[in-house]
C-alpha atoms as a PDB file:
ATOM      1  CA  UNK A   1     135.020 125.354 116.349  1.00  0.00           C
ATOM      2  CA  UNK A   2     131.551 126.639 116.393  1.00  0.00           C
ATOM      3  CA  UNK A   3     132.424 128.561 113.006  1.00  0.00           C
ATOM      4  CA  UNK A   4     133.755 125.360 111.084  1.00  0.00           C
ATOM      5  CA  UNK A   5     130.819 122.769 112.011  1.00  0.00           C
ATOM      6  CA  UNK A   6     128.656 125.905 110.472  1.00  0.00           C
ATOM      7  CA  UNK A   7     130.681 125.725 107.408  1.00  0.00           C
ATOM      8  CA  UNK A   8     130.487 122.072 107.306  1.00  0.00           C
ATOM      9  CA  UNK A   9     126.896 122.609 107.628  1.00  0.00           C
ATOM     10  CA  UNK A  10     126.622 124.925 104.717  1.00  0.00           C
ATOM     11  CA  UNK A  11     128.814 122.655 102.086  1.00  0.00           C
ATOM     12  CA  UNK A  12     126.112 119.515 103.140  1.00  0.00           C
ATOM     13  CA  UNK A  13     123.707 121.718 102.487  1.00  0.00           C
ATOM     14  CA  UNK A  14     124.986 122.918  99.234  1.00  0.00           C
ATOM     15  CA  UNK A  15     126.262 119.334  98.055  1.00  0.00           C
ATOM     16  CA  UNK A  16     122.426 118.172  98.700  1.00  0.00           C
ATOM     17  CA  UNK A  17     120.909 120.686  96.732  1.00  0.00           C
ATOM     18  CA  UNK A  18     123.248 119.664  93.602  1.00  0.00           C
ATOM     19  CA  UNK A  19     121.179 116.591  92.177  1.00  0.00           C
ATOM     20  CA  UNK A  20     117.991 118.873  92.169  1.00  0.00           C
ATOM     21  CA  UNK A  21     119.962 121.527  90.450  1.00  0.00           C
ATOM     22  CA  UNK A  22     121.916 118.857  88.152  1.00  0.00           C
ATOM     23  CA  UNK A  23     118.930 116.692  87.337  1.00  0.00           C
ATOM     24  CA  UNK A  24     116.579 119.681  86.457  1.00  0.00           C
ATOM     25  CA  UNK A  25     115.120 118.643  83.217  1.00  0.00           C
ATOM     26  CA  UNK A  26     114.108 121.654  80.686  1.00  0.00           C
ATOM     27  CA  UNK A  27     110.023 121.549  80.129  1.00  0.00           C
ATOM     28  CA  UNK A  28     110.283 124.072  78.142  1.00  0.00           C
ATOM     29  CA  UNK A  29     108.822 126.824  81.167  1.00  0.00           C
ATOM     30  CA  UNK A  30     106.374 124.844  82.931  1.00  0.00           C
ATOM     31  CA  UNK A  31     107.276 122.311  85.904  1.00  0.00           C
ATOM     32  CA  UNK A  32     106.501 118.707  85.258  1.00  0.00           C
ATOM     33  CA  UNK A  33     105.203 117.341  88.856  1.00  0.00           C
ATOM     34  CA  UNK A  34     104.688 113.939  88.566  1.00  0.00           C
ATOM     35  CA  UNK A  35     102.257 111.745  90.638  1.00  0.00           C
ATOM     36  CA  UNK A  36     103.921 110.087  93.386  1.00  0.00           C
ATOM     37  CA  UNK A  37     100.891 107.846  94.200  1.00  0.00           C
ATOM     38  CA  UNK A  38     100.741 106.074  90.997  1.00  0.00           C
ATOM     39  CA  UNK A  39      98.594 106.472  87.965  1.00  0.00           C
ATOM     40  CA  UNK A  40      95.659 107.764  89.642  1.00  0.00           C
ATOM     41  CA  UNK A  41      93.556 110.415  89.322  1.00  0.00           C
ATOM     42  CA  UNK A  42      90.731 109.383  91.525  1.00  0.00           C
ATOM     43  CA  UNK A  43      90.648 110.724  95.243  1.00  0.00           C
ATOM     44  CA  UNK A  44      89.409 107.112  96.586  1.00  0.00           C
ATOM     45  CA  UNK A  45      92.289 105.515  94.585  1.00  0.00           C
ATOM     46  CA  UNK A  46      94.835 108.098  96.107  1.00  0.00           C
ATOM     47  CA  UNK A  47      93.124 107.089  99.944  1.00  0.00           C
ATOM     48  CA  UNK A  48      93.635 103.378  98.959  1.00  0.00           C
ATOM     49  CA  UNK A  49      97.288 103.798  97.927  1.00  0.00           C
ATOM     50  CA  UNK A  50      98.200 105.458 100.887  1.00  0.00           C
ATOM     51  CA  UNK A  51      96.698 103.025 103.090  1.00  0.00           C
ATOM     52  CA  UNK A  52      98.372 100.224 101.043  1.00  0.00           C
ATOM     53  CA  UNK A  53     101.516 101.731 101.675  1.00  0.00           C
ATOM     54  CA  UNK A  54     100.963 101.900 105.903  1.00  0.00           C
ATOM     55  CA  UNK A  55      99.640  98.159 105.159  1.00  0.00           C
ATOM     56  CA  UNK A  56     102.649  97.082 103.806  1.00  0.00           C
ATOM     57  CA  UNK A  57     105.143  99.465 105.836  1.00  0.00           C
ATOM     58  CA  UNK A  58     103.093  98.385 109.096  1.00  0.00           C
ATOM     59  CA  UNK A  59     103.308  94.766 107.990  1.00  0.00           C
ATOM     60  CA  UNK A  60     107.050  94.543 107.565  1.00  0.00           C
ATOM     61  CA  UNK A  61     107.054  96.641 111.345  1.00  0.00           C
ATOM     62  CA  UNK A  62     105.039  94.035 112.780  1.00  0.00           C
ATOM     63  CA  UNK A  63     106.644  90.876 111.293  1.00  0.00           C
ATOM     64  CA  UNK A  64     110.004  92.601 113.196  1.00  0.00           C
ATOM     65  CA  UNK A  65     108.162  93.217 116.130  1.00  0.00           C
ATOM     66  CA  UNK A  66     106.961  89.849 116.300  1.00  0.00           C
ATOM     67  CA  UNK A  67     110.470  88.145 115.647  1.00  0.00           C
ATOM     68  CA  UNK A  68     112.487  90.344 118.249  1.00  0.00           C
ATOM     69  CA  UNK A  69     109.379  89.598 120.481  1.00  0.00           C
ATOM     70  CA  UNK A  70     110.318  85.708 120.023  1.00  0.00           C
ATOM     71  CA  UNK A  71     114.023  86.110 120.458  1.00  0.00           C
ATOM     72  CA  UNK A  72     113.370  87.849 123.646  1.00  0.00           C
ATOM     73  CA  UNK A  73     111.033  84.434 124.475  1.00  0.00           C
ATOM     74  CA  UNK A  74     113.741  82.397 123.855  1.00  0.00           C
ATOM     75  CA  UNK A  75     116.247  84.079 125.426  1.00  0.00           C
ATOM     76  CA  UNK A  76     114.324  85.429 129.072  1.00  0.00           C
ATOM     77  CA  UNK A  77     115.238  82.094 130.517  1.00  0.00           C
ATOM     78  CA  UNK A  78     112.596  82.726 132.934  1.00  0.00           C
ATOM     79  CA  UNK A  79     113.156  85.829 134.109  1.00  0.00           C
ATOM     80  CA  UNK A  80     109.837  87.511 134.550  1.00  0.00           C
ATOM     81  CA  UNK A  81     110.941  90.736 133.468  1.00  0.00           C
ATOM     82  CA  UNK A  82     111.994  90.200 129.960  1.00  0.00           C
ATOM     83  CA  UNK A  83     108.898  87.634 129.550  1.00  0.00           C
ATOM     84  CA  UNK A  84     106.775  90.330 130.207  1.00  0.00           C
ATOM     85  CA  UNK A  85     108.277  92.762 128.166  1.00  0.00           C
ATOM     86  CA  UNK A  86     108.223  90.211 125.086  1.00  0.00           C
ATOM     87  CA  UNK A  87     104.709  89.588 125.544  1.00  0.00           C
ATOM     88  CA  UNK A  88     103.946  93.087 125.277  1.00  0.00           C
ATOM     89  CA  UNK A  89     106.248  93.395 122.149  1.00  0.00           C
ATOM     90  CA  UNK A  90     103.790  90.691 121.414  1.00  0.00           C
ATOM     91  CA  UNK A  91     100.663  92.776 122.099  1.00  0.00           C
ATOM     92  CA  UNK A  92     101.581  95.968 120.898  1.00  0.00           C
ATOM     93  CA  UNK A  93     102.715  94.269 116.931  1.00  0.00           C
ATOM     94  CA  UNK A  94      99.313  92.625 117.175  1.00  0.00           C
ATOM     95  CA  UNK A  95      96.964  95.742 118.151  1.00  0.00           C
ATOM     96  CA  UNK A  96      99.244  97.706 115.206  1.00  0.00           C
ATOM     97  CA  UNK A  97      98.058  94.981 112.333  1.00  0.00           C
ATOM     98  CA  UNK A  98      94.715  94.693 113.722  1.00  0.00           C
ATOM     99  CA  UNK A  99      94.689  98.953 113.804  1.00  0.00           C
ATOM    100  CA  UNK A 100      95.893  98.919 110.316  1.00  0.00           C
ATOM    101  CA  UNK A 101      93.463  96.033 108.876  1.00  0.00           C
ATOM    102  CA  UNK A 102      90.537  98.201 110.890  1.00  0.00           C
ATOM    103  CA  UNK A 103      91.649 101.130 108.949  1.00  0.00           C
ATOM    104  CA  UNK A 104      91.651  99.520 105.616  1.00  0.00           C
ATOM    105  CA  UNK A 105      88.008  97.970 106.066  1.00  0.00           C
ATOM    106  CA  UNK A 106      86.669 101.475 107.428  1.00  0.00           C
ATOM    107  CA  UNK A 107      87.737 103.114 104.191  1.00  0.00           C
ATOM    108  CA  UNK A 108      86.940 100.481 101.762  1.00  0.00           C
ATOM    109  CA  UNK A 109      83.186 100.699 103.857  1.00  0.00           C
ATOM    110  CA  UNK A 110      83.232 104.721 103.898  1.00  0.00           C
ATOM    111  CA  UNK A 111      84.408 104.488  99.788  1.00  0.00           C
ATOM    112  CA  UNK A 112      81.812 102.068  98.941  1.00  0.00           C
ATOM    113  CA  UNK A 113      79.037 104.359 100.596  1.00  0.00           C
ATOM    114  CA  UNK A 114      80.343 107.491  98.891  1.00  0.00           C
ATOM    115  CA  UNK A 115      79.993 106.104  95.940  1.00  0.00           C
ATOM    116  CA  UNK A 116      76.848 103.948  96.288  1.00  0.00           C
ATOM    117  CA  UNK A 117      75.285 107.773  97.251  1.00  0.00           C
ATOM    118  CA  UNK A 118      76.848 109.364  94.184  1.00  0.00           C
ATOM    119  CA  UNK A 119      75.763 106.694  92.024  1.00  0.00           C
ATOM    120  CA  UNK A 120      72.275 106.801  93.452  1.00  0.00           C
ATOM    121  CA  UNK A 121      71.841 110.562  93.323  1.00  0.00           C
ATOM    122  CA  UNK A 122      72.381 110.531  89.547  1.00  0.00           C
END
């Protein structure tokens, strides 16, 4: 048994590697790697993607968070328990957006100084 879920193992592994091998495209010897932030070639413009990104990943989290944290309102029926539990749901969504708004006015602040100090030391 042991022997067949390692074979099964080995043709998921092989069937995965087939749209790498499949799609290669011929670049004539050197690899093509493309950007997968965008058009930028800016550090501070790579920083600000991937903060976008966790803004609107930890956005759509917290909009979940906040309607699962309602349902469980509506549904408690006053038990204390599940009240208390949905208000932390409640919490928790809210510390996450104001975490991830924090984070994306300390780097716009730490970007704008970088560059106001490379600007001024030219």
């Amino acid at each position: 048994m042991k022997s067949l879920s390692r074979i099964q193992i080995g043709l998921y592994m092989v069937l995965l590697s087939f749209p790498t091998i499949l799609l290669a495209q011929n670049t004539g010897g050197r690899p093509i790697i493309e950007n997968p932030l965008g058009k930028t070639n800016d550090l501070f413009a790579y920083i600000n993607s991937i903060i976008d990104a966790a803004l609107k990943l930890g956005a759509i989290v917290a909009v979940i968070a906040i309607i699962i944290a309602g349902f469980m309102f509506v549904t408690a029926q006053g038990d204390e328990k599940k009240l208390e539990t949905a208000k932390r749901i409640l919490l928790y969504a809210a510390i996450g957006m104001v975490i991830l708004l924090g984070a994306r006015a300390i780097s716009a602040v730490i970007i704008n100084t970088v560059t106001n100090v490379d600007n001024a030391s030219r």
